[in-house]
Protein backbone atom coordinates (compact mmCIF):
# COMPACT_ATOMS: atom_id res chain seq x y z
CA UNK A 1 -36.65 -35.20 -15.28
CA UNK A 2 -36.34 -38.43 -13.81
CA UNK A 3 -35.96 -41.54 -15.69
CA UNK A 4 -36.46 -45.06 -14.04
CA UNK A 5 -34.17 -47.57 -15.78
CA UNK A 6 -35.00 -51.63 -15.81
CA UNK A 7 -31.23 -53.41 -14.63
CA UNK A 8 -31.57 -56.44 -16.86
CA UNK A 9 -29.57 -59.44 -14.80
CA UNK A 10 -28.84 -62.72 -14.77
CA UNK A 11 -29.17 -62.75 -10.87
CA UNK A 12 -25.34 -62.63 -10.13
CA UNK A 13 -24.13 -59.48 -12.69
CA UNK A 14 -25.36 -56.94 -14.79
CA UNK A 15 -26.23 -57.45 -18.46
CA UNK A 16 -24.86 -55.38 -21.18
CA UNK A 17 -27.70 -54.12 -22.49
CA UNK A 18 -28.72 -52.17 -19.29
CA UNK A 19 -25.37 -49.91 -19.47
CA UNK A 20 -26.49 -49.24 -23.09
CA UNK A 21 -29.99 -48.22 -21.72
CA UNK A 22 -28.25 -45.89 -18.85
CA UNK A 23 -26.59 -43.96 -21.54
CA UNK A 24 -29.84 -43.05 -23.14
CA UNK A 25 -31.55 -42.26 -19.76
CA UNK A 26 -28.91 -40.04 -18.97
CA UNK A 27 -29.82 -37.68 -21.71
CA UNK A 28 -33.34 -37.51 -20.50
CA UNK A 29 -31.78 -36.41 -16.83
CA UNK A 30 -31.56 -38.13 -13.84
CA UNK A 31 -31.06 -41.64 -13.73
CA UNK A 32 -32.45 -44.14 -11.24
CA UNK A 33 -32.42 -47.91 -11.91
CA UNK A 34 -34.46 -51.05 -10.57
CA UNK A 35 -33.64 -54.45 -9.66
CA UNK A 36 -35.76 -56.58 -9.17
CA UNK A 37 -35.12 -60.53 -8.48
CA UNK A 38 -34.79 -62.79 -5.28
CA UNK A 39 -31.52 -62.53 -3.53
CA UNK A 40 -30.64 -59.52 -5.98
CA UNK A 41 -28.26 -57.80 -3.56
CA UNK A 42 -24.59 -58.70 -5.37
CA UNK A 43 -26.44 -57.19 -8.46
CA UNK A 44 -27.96 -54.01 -6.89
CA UNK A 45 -24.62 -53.06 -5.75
CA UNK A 46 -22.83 -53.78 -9.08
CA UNK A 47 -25.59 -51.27 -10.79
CA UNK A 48 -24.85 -48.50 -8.13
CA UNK A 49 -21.45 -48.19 -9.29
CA UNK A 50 -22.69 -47.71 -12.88
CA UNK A 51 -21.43 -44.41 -13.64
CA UNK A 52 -24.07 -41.83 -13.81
CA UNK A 53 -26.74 -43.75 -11.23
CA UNK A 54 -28.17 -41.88 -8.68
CA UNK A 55 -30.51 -43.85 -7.10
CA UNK A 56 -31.27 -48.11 -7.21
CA UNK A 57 -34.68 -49.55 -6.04
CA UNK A 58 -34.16 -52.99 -5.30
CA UNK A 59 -37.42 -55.29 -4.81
CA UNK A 60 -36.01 -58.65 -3.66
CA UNK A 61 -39.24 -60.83 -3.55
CA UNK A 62 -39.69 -64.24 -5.06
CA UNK A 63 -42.50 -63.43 -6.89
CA UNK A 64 -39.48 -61.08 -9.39
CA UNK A 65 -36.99 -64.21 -9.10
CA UNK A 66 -38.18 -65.02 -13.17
CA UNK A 67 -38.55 -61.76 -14.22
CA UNK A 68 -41.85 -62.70 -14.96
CA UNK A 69 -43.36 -59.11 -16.71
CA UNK A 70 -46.96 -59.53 -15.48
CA UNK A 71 -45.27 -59.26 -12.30
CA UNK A 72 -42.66 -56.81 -12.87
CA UNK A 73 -45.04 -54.26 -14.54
CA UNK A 74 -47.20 -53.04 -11.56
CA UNK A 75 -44.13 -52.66 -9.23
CA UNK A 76 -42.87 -50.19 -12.45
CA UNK A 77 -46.08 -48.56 -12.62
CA UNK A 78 -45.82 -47.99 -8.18
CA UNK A 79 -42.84 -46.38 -8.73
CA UNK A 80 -43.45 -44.31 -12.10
CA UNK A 81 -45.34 -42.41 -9.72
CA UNK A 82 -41.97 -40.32 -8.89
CA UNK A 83 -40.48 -40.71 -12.31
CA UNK A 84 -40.87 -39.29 -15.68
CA UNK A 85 -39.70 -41.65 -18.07
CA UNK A 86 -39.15 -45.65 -17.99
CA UNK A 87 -36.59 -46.79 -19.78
CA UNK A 88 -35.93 -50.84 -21.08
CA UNK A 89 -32.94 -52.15 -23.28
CA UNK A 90 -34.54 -53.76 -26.44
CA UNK A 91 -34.23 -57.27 -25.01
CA UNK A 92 -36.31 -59.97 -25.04
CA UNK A 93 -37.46 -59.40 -21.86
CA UNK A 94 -37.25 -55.83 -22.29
CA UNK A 95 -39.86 -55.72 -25.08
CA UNK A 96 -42.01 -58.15 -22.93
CA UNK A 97 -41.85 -55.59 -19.84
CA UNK A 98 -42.28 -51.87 -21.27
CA UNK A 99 -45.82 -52.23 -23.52
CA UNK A 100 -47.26 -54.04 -20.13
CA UNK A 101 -46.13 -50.61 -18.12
CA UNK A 102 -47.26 -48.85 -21.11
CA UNK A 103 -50.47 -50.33 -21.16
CA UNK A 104 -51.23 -50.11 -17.55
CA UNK A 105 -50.04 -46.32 -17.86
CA UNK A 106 -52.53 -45.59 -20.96
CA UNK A 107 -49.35 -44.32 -22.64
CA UNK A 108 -47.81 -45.15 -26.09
CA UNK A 109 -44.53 -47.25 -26.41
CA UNK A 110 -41.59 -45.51 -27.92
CA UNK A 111 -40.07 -48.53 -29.45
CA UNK A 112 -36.08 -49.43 -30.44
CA UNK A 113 -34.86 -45.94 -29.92
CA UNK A 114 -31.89 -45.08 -31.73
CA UNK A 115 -31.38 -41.42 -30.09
CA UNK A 116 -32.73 -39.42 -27.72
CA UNK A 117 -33.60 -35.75 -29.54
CA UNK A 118 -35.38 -33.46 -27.21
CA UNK A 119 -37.16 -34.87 -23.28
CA UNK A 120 -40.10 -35.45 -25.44
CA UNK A 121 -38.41 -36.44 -29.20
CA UNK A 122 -36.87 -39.75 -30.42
CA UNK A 123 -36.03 -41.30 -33.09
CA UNK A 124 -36.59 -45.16 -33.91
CA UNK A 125 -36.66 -47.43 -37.53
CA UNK A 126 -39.13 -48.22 -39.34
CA UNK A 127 -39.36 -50.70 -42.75
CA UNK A 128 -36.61 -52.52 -41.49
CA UNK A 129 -34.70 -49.45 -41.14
CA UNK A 130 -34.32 -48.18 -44.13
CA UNK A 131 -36.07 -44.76 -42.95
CA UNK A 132 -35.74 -43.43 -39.18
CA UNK A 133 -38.64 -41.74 -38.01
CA UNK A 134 -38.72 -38.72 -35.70
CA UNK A 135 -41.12 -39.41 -32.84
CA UNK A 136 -42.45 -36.95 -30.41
CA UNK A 137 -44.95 -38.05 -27.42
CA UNK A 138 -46.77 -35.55 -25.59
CA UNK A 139 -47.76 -38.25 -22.86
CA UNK A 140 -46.71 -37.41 -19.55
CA UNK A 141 -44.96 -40.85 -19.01
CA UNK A 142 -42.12 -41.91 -21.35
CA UNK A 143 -42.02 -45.62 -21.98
CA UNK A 144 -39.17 -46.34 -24.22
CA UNK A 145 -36.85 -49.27 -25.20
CA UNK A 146 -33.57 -48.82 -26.29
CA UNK A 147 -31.81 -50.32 -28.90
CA UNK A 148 -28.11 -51.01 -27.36
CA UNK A 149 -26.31 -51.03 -30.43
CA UNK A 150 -26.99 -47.40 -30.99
CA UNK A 151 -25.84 -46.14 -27.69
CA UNK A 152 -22.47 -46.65 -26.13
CA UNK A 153 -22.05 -48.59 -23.01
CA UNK A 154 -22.07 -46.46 -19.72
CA UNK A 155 -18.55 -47.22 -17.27
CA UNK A 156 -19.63 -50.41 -15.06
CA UNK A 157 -17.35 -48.80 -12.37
CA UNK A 158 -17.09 -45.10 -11.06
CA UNK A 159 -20.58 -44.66 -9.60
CA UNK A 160 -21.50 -43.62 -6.33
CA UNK A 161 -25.52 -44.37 -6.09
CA UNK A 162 -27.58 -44.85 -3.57
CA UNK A 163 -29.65 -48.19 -2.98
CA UNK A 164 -32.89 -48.30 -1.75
CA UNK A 165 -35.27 -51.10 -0.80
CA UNK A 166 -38.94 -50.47 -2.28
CA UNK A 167 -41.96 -52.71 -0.99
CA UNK A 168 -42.64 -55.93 -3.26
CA UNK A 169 -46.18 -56.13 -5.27
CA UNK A 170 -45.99 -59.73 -4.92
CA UNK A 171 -47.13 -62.39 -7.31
CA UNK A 172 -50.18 -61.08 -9.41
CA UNK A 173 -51.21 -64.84 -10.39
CA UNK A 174 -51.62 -63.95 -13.75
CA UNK A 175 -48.49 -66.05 -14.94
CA UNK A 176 -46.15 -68.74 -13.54
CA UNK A 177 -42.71 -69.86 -14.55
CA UNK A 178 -43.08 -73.75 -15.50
CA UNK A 179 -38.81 -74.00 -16.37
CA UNK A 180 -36.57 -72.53 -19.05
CA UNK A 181 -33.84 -74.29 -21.18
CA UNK A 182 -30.83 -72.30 -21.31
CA UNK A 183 -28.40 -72.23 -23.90
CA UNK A 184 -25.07 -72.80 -22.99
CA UNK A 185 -21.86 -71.67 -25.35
CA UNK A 186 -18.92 -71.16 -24.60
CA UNK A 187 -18.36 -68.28 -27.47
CA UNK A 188 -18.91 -64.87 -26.71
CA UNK A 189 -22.79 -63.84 -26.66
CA UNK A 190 -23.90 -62.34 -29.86
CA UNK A 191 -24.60 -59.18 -28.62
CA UNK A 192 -21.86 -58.22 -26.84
CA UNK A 193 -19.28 -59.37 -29.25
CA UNK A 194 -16.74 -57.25 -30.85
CA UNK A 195 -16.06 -60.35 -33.88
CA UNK A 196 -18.80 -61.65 -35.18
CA UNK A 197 -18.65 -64.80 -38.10
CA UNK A 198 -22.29 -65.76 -39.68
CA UNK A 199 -23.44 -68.45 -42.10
CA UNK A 200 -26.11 -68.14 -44.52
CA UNK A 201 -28.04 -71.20 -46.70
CA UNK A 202 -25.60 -71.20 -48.99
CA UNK A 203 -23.62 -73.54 -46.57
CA UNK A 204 -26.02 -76.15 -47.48
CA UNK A 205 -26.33 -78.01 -44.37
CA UNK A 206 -25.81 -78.02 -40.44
CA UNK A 207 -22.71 -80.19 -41.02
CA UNK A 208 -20.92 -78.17 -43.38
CA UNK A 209 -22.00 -74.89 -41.44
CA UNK A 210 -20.56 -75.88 -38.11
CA UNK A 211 -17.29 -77.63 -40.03
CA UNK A 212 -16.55 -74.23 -41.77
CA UNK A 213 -17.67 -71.29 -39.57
CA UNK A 214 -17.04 -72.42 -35.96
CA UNK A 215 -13.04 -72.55 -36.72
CA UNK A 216 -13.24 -70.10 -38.40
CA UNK A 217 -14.94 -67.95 -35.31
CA UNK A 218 -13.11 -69.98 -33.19
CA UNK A 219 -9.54 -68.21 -34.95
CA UNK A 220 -10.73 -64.90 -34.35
CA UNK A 221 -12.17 -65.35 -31.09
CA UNK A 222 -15.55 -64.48 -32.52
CA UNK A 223 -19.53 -65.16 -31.96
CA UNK A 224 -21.23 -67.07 -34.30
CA UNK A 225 -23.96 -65.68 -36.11
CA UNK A 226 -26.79 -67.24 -38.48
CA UNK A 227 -29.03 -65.59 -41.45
CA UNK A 228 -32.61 -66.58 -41.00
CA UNK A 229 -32.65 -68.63 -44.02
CA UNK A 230 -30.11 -70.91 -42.20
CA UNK A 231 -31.91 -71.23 -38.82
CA UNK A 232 -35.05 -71.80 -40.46
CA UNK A 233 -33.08 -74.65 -42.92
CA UNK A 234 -32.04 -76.24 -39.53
CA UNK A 235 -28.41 -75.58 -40.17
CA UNK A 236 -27.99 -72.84 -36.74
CA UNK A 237 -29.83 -72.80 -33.40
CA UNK A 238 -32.67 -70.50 -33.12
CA UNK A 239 -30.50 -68.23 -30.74
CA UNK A 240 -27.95 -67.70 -33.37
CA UNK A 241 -29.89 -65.61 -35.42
CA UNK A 242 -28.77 -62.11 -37.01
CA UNK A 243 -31.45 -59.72 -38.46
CA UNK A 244 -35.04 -57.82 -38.16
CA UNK A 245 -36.55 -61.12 -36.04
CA UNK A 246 -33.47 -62.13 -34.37
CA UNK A 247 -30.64 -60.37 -32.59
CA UNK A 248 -29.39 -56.59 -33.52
CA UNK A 249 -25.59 -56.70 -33.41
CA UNK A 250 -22.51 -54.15 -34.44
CA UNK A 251 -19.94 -55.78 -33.86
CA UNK A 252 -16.48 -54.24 -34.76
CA UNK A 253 -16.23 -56.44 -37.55
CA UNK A 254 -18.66 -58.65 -39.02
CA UNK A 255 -18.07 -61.72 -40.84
CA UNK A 256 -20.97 -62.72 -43.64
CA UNK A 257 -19.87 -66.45 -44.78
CA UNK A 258 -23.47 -67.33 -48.22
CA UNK A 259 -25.52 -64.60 -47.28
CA UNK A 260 -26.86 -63.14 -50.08
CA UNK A 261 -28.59 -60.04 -47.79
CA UNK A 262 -32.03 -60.15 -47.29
CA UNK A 263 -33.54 -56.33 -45.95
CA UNK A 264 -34.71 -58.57 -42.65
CA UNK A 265 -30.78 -60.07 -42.11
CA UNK A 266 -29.30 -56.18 -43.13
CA UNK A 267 -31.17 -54.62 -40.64
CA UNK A 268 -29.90 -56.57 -37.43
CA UNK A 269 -26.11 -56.01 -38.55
CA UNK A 270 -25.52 -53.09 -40.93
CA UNK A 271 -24.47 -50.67 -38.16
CA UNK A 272 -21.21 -53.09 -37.71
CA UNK A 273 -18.21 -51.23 -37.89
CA UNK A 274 -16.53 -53.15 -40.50
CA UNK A 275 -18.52 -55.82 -42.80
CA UNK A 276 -16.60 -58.57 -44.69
CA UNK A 277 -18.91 -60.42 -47.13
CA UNK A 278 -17.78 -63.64 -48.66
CA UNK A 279 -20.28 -64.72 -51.50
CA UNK A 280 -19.66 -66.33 -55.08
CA UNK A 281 -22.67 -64.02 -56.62
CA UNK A 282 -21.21 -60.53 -57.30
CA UNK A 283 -24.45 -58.97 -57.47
CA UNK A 284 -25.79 -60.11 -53.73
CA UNK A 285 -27.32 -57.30 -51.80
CA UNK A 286 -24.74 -58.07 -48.99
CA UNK A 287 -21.45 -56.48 -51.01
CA UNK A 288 -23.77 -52.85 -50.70
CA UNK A 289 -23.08 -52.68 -47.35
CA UNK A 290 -19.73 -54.32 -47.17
CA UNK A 291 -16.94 -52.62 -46.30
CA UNK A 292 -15.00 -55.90 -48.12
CA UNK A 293 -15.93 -58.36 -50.23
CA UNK A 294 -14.73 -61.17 -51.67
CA UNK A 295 -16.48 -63.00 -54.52
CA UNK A 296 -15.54 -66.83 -54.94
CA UNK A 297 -16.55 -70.18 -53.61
CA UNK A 298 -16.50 -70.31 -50.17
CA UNK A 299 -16.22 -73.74 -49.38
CA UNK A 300 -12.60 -72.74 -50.53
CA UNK A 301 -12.38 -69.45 -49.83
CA UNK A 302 -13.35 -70.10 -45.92
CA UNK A 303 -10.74 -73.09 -45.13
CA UNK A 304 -7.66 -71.06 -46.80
CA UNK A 305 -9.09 -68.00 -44.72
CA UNK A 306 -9.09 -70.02 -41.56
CA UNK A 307 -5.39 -72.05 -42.01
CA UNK A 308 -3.98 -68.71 -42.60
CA UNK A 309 -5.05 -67.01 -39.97
C-alpha cells in the first residue's frame, strides 16, 4: 500500500505537522510525500531525509507558490493514480486540501485521525471528543487527515528518499491569492510547543491578560494560549486560540490561567501531558482534567508564581 503524504511548508523548511502525518502513513505502508510550491527545492530535499520516505514528488510551478487547494487538489488526484491512500496533517490548510481530493475522488474524508487500526480502519472524535469512533472505509482511495498531536513526530534526519519531479497542473483559475497578513511572534508556535500558558475571561481584559500571562510564558519559555471566551472578549488574537475551533495542542505541560473549561476549550488541550489549572471556583470543569490545581485568586496567585520562578 502506498500512501501519498502532503509536506506542509513554509517555502524554506518543513512544518511540524507533516512529520506527525509521516508517522501515520507509515503504518498504512509505503510512504511517498509531495511538495509542491515555487522554488521548493531546499524543502524537497529536507523531506527526503525524513526518516521513513521513500519517494518525494516535487511540482515547482507558480501556480502551487500559495498553496492555493483548488490548485493543489487535481495535481493530488494525477498522482493518486499510483497511490492508495492520501494523507494531510489536520492543518488549516490541510483540512482545506483533503475534502477537495476527496471530492474530486467520489470518496469519503476520514477526518482528525487519532490512530491508524487496520489499512482500511481508523479511529477519529466525535462530540468534541468525548467518544472516539471506529471508522472503516471500504473506498478504494483513503483520504485522511491526521491529527498531529496523536502521533509522534517522525526523525527530520536519517532518510535516504528519492526526489522526483512530476509535471505541474498549472493554475485552474478557480481561485487567486489577493495577500495574506502573517502573524509574527516571537514565542514558540502553539503547536509545536512543549510549555504552553493560556488565559481565559476571567482575566477581564486585554491589558490585564497580556500584563499577567506573557511573563509568566515568557519565565518558562512557553506559548501563549487563549480560551475562546477570551479571543472572542478581545482580550487574545484570533491565532491564540486553544480548543474544538481553534488549535489542538499537548503540550508537555499546560498552563490554564480563569478558564473555567468549556467541552469546546477541553477538547483542543486535554491530551497535554501535564495540566496545571489555576481558578478561584473549586468546582470549574477544568480541575477534572488537571493533573494540578490550585484554587485562589489569580491576579495574586499568577504574579507570586511568576517572581518565583
Amino acid at each position: 500500500m502506498k500512501t501519498l503524504v502532503w509536506v506542509e511548508h513554509d517555502g524554506s523548511a518543513v512544518k511540524d505537522a507533516t512529520l506527525a502525518a509521516v508517522t501515520a502513513a507509515s503504518k498504512l505502508g509505503e510512504v511517498h510525500l509531495l511538495v509542491a510550491g515555487q522554488g521548493v527545492d531546499g524543502v524537497a530535499q529536507a523531506a527526503a531525509k525524513i526518516a521513513g520516505v521513500g519517494k518525494v514528488h516535487v511540482a515547482d510551478d507558480a501556480a502551487y507558490a500559495h498553496a492555493l487547494a483548488e490548485n493543489i487538489a487535481p495535481l493530488v488526484v494525477d498522482l493518486m493514480g499510483h497511490h492508495d491512500a492520501f494523507v494531510a496533517a489536520a492543518t488549516t490548510t490541510g483540512k482545506n486540501i483533503a475534502p477537495r481530493v476527496a471530492a474530486l475522488l467520489d470518496v469519503m474524508q476520514v477526518s482528525e485521525v487519532l490512530s491508524v487500526e487496520g489499512p482500511d480502519t481508523f479511529t477519529r472524535p466525535i462530540y468534541a471528543g468525548n467518544a472516539i469512533a471506529t471508522v472503516q472505509s471500504s473506498d478504494a482511495k483513503k483520504v485522511l487527515t491526521i491529527r498531529g498531536t496523536a502521533f509522534d513526530k517522525a526523525a527530520a534526519e536519517g532518510g535516504a528518499g528519492t526526489v522526483e519531479p512530476v509535471a505541474s497542473k498549472g493554475e485552474q483559475g478557480l481561485s487567486s491569492y489577493v495577500g495574506s497578513e502573517i502573524a509574527a511572534n516571537a514565542r514558540p508556535e502553539l503547536t509545536s510547543a512543549k510549555i504552553i500558558v493560556s488565559g481565559g475571561r476571567a482575566l477581564g481584559s486585554e491589558e490585564q491578560f497580556h500584563a499577567l500571562i506573557d511573563p509568566l510564558a515568557d519565565k518558562l519559555g512557553a506559548g501563549v494560549g487563549a480560551s475562546r471566551a477570551a479571543v472572542d472578549a478581545g482580550y487574545a488574537p484570533n491565532d491564540y486560540q486553544v480548543g474544538q475551533t481553534g488549535k489542538i495542542v499537548a503540550p508537555e505541560v499546560y498552563v490554564a490561567v480563569g478558564i473555567s473549561g468549556a467541552i469546546q476549550h477541553l477538547a483542543g488541550m486535554k491530551d497535554s501531558k501535564t495540566i496545571i489549572a489555576i481558578n478561584k471556583d473549586e468546582d470549574a470543569p477544568i480541575f477534572q482534567v488537571a493533573d494540578l490545581g490550585l484554587v485562589g485568586d489569580l491576579f495574586k496567585v499568577v504574579p507570586e508564581l511568576t517572581e518565583k520562578l
